[in-house]
C-alpha atoms as a PDB file:
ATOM      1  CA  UNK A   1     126.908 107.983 114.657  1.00  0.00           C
ATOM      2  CA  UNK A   2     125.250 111.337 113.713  1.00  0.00           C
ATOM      3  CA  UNK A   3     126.985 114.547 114.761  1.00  0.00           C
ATOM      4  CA  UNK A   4     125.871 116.541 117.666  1.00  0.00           C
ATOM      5  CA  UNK A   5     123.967 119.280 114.942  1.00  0.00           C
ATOM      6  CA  UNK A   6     121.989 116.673 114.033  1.00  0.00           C
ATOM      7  CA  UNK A   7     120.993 115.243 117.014  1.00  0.00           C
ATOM      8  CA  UNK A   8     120.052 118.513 118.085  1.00  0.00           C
ATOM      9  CA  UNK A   9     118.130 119.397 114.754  1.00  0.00           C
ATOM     10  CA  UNK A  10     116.368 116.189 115.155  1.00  0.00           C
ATOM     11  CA  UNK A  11     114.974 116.730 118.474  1.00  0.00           C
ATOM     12  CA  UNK A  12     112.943 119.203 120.655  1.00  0.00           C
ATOM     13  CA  UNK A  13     113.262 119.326 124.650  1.00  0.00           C
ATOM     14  CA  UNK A  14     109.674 120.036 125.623  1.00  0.00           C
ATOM     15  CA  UNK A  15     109.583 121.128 129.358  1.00  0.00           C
ATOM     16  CA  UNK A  16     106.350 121.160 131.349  1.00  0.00           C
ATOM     17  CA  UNK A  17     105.695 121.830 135.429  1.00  0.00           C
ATOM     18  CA  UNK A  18     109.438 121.906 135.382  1.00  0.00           C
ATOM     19  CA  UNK A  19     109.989 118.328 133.897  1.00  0.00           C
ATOM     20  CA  UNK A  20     111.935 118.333 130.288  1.00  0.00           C
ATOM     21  CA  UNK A  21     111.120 115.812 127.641  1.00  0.00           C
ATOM     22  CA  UNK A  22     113.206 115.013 124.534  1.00  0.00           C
ATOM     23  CA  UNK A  23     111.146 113.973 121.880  1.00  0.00           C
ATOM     24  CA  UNK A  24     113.180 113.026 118.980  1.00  0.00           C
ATOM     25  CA  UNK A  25     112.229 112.276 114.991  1.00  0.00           C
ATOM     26  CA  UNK A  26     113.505 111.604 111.840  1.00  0.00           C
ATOM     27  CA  UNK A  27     111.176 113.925 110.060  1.00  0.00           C
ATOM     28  CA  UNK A  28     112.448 117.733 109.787  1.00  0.00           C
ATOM     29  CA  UNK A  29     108.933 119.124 109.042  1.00  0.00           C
ATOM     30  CA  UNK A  30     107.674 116.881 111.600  1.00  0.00           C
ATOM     31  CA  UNK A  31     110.303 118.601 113.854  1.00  0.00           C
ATOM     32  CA  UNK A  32     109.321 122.053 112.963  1.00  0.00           C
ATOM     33  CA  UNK A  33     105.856 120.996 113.686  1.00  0.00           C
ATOM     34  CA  UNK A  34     106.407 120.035 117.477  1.00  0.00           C
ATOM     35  CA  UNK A  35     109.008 123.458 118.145  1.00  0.00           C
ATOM     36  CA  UNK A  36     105.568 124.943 116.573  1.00  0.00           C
ATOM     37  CA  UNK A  37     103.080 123.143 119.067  1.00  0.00           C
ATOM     38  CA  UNK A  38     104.830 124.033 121.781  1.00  0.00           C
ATOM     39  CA  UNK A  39     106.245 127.378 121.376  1.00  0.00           C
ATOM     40  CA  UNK A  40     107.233 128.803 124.536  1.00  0.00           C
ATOM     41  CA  UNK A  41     107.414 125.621 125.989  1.00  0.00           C
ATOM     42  CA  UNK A  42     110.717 124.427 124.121  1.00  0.00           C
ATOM     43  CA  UNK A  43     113.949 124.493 126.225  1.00  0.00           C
ATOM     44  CA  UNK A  44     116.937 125.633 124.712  1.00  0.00           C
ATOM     45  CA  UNK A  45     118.836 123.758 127.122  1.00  0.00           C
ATOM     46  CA  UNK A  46     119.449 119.924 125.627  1.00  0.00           C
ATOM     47  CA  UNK A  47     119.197 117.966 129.328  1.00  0.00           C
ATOM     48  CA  UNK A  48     115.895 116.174 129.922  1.00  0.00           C
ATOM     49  CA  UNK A  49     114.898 113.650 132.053  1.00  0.00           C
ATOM     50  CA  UNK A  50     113.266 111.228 130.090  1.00  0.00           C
ATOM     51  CA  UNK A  51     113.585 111.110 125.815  1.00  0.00           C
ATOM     52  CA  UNK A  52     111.460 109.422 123.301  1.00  0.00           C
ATOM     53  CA  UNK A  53     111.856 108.795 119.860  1.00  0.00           C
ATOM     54  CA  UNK A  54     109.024 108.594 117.519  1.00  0.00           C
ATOM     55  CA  UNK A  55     108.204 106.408 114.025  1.00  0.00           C
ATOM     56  CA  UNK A  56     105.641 107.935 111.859  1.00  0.00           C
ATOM     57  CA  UNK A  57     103.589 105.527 110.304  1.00  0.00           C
ATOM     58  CA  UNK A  58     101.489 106.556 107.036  1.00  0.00           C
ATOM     59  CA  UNK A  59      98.459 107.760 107.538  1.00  0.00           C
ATOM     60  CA  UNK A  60      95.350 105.841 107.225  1.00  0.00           C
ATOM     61  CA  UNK A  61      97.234 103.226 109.244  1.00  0.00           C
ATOM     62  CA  UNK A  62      96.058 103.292 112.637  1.00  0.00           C
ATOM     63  CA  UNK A  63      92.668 103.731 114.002  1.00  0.00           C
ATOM     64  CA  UNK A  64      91.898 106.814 115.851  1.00  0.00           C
ATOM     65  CA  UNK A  65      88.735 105.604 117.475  1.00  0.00           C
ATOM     66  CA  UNK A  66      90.222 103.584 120.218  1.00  0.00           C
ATOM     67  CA  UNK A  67      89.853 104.451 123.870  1.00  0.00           C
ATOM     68  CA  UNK A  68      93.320 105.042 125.972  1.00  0.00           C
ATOM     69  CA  UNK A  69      94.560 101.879 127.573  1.00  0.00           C
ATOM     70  CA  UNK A  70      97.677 102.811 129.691  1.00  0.00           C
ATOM     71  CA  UNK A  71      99.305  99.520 131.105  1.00  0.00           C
ATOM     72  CA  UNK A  72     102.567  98.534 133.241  1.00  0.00           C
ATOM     73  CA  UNK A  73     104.077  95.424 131.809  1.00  0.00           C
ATOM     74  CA  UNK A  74     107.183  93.855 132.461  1.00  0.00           C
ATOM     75  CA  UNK A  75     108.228  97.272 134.145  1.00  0.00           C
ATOM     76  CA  UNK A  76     107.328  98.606 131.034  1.00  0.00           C
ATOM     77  CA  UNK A  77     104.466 101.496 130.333  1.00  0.00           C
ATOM     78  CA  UNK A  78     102.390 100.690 127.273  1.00  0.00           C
ATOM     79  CA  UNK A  79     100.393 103.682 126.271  1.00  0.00           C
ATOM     80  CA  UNK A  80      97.518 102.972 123.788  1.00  0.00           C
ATOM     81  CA  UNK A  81      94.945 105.122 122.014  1.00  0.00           C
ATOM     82  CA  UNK A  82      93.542 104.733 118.140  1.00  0.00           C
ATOM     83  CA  UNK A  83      95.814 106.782 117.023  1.00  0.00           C
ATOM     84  CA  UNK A  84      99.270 106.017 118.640  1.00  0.00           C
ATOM     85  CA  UNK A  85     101.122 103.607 120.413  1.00  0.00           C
ATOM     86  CA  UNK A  86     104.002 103.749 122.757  1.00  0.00           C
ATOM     87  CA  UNK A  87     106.486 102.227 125.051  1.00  0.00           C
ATOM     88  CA  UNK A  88     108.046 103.728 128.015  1.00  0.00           C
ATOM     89  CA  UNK A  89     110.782 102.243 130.609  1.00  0.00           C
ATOM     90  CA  UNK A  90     110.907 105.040 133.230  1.00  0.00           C
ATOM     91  CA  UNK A  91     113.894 103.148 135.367  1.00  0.00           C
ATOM     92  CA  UNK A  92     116.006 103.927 131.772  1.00  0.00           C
ATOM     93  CA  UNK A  93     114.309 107.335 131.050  1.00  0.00           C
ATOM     94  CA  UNK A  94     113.335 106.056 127.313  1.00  0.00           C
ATOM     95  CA  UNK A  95     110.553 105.311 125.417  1.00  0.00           C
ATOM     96  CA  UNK A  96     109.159 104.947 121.819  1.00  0.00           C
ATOM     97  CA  UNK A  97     105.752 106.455 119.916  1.00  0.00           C
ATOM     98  CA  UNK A  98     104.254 105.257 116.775  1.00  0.00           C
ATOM     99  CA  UNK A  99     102.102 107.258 115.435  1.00  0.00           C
ATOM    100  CA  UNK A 100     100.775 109.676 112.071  1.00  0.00           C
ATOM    101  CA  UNK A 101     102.548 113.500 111.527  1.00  0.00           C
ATOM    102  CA  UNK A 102     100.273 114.733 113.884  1.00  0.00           C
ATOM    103  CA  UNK A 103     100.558 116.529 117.092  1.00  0.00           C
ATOM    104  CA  UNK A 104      97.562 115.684 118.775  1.00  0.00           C
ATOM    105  CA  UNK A 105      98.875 112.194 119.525  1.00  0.00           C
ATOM    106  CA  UNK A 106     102.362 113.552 120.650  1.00  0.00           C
ATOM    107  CA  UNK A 107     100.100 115.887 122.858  1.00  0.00           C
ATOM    108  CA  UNK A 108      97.895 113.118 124.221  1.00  0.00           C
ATOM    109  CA  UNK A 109     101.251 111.183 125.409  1.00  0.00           C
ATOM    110  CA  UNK A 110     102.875 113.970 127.227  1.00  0.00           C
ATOM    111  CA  UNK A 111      99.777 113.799 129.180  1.00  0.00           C
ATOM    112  CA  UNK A 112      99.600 110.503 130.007  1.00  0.00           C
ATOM    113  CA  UNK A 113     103.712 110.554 130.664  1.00  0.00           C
ATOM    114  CA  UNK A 114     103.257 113.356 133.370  1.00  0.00           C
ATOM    115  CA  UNK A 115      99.883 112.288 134.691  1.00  0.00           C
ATOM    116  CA  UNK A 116     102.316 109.129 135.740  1.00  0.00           C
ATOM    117  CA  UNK A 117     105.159 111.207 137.017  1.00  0.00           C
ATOM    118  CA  UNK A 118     103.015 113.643 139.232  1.00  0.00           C
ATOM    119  CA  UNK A 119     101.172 110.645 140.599  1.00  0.00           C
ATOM    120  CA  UNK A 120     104.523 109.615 142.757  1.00  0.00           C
ATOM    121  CA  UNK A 121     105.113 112.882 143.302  1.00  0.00           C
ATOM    122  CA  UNK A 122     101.621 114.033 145.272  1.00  0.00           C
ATOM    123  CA  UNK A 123     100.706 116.288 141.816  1.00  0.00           C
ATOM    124  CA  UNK A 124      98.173 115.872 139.387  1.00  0.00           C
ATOM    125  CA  UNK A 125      96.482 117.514 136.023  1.00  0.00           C
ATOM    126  CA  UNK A 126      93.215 118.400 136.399  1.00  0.00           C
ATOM    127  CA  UNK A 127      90.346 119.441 134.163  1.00  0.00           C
ATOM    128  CA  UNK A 128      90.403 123.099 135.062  1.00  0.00           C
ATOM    129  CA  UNK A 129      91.605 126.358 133.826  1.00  0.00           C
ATOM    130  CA  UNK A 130      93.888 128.174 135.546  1.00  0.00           C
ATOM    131  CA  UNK A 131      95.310 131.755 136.151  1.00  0.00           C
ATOM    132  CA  UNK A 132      97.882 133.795 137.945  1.00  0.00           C
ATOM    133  CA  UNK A 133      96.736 137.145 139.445  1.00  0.00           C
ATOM    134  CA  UNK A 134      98.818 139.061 142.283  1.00  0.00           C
ATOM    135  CA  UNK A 135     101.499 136.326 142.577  1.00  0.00           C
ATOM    136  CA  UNK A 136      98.875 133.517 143.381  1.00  0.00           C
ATOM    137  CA  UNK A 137      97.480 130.823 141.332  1.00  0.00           C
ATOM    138  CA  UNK A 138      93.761 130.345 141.267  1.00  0.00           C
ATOM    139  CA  UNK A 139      92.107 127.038 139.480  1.00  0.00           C
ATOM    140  CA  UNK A 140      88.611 126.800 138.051  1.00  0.00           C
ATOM    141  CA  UNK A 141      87.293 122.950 137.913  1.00  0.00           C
ATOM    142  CA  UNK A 142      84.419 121.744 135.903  1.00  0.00           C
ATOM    143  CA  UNK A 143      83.137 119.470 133.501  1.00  0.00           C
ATOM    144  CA  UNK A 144      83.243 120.409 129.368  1.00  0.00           C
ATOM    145  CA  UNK A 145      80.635 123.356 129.312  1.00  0.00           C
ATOM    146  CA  UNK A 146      80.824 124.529 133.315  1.00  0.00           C
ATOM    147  CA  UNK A 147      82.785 127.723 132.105  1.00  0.00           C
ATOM    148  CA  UNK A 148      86.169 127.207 132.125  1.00  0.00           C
ATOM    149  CA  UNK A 149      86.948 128.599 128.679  1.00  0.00           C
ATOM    150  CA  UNK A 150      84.782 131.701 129.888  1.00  0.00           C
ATOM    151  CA  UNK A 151      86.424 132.585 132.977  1.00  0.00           C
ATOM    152  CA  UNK A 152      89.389 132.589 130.856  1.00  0.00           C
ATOM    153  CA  UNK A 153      87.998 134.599 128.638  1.00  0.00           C
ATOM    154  CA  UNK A 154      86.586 137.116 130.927  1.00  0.00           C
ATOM    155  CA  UNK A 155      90.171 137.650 132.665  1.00  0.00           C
ATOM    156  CA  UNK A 156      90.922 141.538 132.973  1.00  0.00           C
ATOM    157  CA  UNK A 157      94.509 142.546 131.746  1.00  0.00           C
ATOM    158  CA  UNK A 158      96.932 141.928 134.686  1.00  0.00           C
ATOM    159  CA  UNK A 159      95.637 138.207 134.778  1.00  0.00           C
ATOM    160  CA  UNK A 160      97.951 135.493 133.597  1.00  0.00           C
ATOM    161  CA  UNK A 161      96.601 132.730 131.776  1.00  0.00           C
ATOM    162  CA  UNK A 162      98.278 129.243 132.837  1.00  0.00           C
ATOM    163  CA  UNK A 163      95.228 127.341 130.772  1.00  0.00           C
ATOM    164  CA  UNK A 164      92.246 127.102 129.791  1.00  0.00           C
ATOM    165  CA  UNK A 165      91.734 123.619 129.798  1.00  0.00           C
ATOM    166  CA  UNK A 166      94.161 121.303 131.577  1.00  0.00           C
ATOM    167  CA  UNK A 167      95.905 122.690 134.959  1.00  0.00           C
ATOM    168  CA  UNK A 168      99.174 121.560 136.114  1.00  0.00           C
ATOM    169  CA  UNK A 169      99.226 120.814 140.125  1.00  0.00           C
ATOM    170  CA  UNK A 170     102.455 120.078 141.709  1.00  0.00           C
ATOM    171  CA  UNK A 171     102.937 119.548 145.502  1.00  0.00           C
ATOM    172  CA  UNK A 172     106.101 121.776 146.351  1.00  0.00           C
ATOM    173  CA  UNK A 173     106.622 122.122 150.427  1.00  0.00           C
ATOM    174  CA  UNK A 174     104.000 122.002 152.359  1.00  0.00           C
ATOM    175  CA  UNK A 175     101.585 124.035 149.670  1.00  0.00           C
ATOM    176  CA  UNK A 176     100.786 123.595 145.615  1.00  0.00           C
ATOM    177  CA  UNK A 177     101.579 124.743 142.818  1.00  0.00           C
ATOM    178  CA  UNK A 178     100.073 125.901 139.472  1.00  0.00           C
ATOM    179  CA  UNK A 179     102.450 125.735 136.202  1.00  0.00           C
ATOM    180  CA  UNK A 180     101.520 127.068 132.729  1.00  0.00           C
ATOM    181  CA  UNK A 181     100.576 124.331 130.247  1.00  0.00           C
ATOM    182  CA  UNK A 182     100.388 124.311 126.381  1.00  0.00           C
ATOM    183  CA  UNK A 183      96.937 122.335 126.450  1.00  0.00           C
ATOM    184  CA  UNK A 184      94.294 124.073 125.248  1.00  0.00           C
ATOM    185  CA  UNK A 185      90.712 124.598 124.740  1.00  0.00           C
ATOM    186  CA  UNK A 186      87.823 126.355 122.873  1.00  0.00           C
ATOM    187  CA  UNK A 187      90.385 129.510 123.570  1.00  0.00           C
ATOM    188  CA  UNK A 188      93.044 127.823 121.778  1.00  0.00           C
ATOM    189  CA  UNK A 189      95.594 129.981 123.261  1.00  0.00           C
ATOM    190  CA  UNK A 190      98.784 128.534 125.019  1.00  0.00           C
ATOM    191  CA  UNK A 191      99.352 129.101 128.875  1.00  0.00           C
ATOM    192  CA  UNK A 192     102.126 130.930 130.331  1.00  0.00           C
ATOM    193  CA  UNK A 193     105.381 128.850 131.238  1.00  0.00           C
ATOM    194  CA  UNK A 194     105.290 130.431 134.928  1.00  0.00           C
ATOM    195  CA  UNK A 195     104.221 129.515 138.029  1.00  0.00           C
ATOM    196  CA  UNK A 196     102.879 130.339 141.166  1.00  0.00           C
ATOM    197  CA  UNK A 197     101.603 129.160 144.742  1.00  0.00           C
ATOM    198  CA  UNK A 198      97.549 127.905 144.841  1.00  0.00           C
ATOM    199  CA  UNK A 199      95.437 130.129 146.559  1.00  0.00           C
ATOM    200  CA  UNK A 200      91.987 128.199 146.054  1.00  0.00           C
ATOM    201  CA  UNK A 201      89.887 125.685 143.900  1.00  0.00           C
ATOM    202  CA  UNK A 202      86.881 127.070 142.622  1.00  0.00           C
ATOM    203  CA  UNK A 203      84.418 124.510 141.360  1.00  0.00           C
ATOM    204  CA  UNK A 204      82.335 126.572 138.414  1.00  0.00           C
ATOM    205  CA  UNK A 205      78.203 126.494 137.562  1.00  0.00           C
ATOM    206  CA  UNK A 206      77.228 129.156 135.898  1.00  0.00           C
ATOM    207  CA  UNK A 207      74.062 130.656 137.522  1.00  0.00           C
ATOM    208  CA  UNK A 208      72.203 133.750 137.612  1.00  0.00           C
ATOM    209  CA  UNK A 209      74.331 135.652 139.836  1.00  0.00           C
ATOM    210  CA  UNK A 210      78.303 136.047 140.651  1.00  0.00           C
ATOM    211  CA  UNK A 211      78.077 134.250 144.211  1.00  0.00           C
ATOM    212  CA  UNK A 212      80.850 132.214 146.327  1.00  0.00           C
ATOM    213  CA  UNK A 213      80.200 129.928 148.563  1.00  0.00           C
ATOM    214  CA  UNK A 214      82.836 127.106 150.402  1.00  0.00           C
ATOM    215  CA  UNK A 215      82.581 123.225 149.879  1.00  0.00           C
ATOM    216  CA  UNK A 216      83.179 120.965 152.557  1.00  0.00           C
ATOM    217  CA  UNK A 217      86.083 118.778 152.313  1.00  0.00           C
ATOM    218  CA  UNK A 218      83.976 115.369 151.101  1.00  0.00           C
ATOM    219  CA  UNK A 219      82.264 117.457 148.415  1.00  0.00           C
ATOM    220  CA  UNK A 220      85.494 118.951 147.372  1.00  0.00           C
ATOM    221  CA  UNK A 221      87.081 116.027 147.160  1.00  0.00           C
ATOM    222  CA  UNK A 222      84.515 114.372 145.237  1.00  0.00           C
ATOM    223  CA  UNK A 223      84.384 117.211 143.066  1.00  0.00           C
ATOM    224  CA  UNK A 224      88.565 116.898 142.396  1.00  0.00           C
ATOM    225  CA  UNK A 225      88.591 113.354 142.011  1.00  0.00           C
ATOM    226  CA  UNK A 226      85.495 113.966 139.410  1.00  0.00           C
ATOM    227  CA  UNK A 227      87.988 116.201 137.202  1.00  0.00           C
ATOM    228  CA  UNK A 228      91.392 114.944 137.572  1.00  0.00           C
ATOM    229  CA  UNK A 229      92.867 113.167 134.088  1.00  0.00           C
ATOM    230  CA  UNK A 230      93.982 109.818 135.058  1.00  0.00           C
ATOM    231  CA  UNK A 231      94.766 106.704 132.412  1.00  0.00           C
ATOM    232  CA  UNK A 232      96.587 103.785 134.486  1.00  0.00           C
ATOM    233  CA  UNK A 233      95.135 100.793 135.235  1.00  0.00           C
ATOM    234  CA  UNK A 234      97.352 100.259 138.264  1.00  0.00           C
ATOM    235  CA  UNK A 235      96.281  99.891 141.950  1.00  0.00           C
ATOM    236  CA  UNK A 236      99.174 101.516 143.240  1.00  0.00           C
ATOM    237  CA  UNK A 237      99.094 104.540 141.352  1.00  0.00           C
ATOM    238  CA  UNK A 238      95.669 104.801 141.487  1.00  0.00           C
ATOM    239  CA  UNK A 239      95.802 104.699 145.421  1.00  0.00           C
ATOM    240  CA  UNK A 240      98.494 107.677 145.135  1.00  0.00           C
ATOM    241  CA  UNK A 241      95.646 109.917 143.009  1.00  0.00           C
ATOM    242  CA  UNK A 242      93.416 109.329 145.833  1.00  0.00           C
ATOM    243  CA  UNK A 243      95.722 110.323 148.396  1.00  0.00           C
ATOM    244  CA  UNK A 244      97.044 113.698 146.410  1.00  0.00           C
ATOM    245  CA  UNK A 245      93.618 114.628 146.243  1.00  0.00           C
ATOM    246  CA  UNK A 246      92.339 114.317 149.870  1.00  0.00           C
ATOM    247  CA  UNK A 247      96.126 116.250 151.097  1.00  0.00           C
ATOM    248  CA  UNK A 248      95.478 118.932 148.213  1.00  0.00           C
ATOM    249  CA  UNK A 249      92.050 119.756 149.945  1.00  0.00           C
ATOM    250  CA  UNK A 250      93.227 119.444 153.137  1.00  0.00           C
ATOM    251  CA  UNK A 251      95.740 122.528 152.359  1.00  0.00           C
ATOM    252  CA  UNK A 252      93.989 123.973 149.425  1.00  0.00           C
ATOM    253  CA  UNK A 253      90.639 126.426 150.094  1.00  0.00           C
ATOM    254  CA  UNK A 254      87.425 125.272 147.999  1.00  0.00           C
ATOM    255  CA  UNK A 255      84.534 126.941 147.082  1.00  0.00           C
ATOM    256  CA  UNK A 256      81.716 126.967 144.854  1.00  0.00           C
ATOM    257  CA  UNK A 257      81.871 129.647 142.110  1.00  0.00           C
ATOM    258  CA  UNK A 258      78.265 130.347 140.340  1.00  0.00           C
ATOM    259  CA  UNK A 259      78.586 132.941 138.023  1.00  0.00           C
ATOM    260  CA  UNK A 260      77.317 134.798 135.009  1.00  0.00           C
ATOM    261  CA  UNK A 261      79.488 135.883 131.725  1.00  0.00           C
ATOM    262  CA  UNK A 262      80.223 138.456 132.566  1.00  0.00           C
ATOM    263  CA  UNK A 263      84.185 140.326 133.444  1.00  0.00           C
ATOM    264  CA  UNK A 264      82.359 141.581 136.684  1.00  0.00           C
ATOM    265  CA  UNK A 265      83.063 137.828 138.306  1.00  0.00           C
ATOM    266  CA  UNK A 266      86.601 138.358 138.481  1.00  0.00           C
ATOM    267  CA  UNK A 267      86.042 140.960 141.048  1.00  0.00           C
ATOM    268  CA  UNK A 268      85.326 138.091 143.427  1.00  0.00           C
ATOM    269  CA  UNK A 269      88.624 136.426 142.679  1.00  0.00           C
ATOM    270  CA  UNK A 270      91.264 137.867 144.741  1.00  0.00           C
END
C-alpha cells in the first residue's frame, strides 16, 4: 500500500462551483500537468466527493474524432468521446478515464461529470461568459462568434472575470449563482474561483448600437435551453435540464444585449 506522500503526490483535488474532484495518476509529469491546467482551481485540502483515476494510453491509440456519447448502464456512467473513455459509479463516488497525456480530455470529463451533478441539483453550465461586478454576477449567452470572448475582453478594471466561455449556474436558495470556471476561450485566460448572486442573463448580437432590451420568458427560455452543455442520453435527466431552465428564468431577469466592440457597453451593465 503506498504511503500517504505518495498518494498525495499522485493526485490533484480539482474543485469547481464548490464540488472537489480527485483525479489521480501514475504519471508525475502528467500530474504536474493537471496542478498546471488548473491553477487556482487546485484544493489544498485532500477531501473530495467523487475521485477518479486515470490510465494513459500511448498516443496514436484512440481516435479523437468521435462525437460524445454519455450513457447510464447498469447504474454505471459511461462517458465516450474519440479521445477518452471513462467509467463512473456516482452511488460509490469512483470512476476511471483512459485516455492520451493530454488535458483537454481530462477537461472535457469534468464537464460532462458536473453537467450530471448540477442536473439533480436545479444548476447547469451554459455557453456564456460570465463576470462579477459590484458583488453581482452577470452572464452573457450566445452561440461561438455572438461576442462572448469580447465582452470579456472589453471588461473595465473592477470587473471580475468568472469565464469567458463556459458559466457555472448553481441554484442556491431561492436565487442563482455564478462560480468561476477554468474553461476557456479565444481569451484563454482562467476565471476567478469566486462567486456571486445572478443579477441577469443577457443574450448577446452584436449590432450597430449598445441597446438593451427584455425577452419574454418563452424566448428566454428558448434562448437558455439553445446554450446550455448537456451530453446524457437519459429521459430523466434530461426532463431535470428542462425544468432548471424554465425556474432559472422565472427568477432570473433576461434581456437582449446588441452591442458594438467597444468598452462603452459595459456602461449598460450595472
Amino acid at each position: 500500500m503506498p504511503n500517504l506522500a505518495t498518494a498525495v503526490e499522485r493526485c490533484t483535488v480539482i474543485e469547481i462551483g464548490g464540488l472537489p474532484i480527485r483525479i489521480c495518476v501514475d504519471d508525475p509529469a502528467f500530474s504536474r500537468l493537471l496542478q498546471d491546467r488548473y491553477t487556482g482551481f487546485v484544493s489544498s485540502s485532500q477531501k473530495a466527493r467523487f475521485e477518479f483515476e486515470i490510465d494513459l494510453a500511448p498516443a496514436g491509440l484512440i481516435s479523437p474524432d468521435d462525437d460524445v456519447r454519455v450513457l447510464l448502464r447498469s447504474g454505471r456512467w459511461s462517458l465516450d468521446r474519440g479521445d477518452f473513455h471513462a467509467e463512473w459509479d456516482a452511488s460509490s463516488a469512483r470512476g476511471r478515464i483512459r485516455q492520451t497525456a493530454n488535458p483537454y480530455s481530462i477537461d472535457a470529463v469534468l464537464r460532462i461529470v458536473h453537467t450530471l451533478l448540477l442536473a439533480k441539483e436545479g444548476g447547469f453550465l451554459v455557453h456564456a461568459a460570465s463576470a462579477v461586478r459590484n458583488g453581482r454576477a452577470f452572464l452573457f449567452a450566445g452561440v461561438s462568434g455572438a461576442g462572448k470572448t469580447t465582452i470579456a475582453r472589453l471588461a473595465p478594471p473592477d470587473v471580475v472575470l468568472l469565464t469567458d466561455e463556459i458559466s457555472y449556474v448553481r441554484k442556491q436558495g431561492d436565487g442563482y449563482s455564478a462560480f468561476g470556471t477554468p474553461f476557456t476561450g479565444e481569451l484563454a485566460k482562467v476565471g476567478e474561483n469566486t462567486q456571486a448572486p445572478i443579477a441577469g442573463l443577457y443574450l448577446l448580437a452584436q449590432g450597430p448600437q449598445n441597446q438593451i432590451e427584455a425577452v419574454g420568458k418563452a424566448e428566454a427560455t428558448r434562448s437558455l435551453l439553445g446554450n446550455i452543455l448537456f451530453f446524457a442520453e437519459d429521459a430523466e435527466l434530461v426532463k431535470m435540464v428542462f425544468e432548471s431552465a424554465f425556474a432559472f428564468v422565472a427568477r432570473v431577469p433576461v434581456y437582449r444585449l446588441m452591442f458594438v466592440p467597444d468598452a462603452s457597453v459595459w456602461k449598460l451593465i450595472v
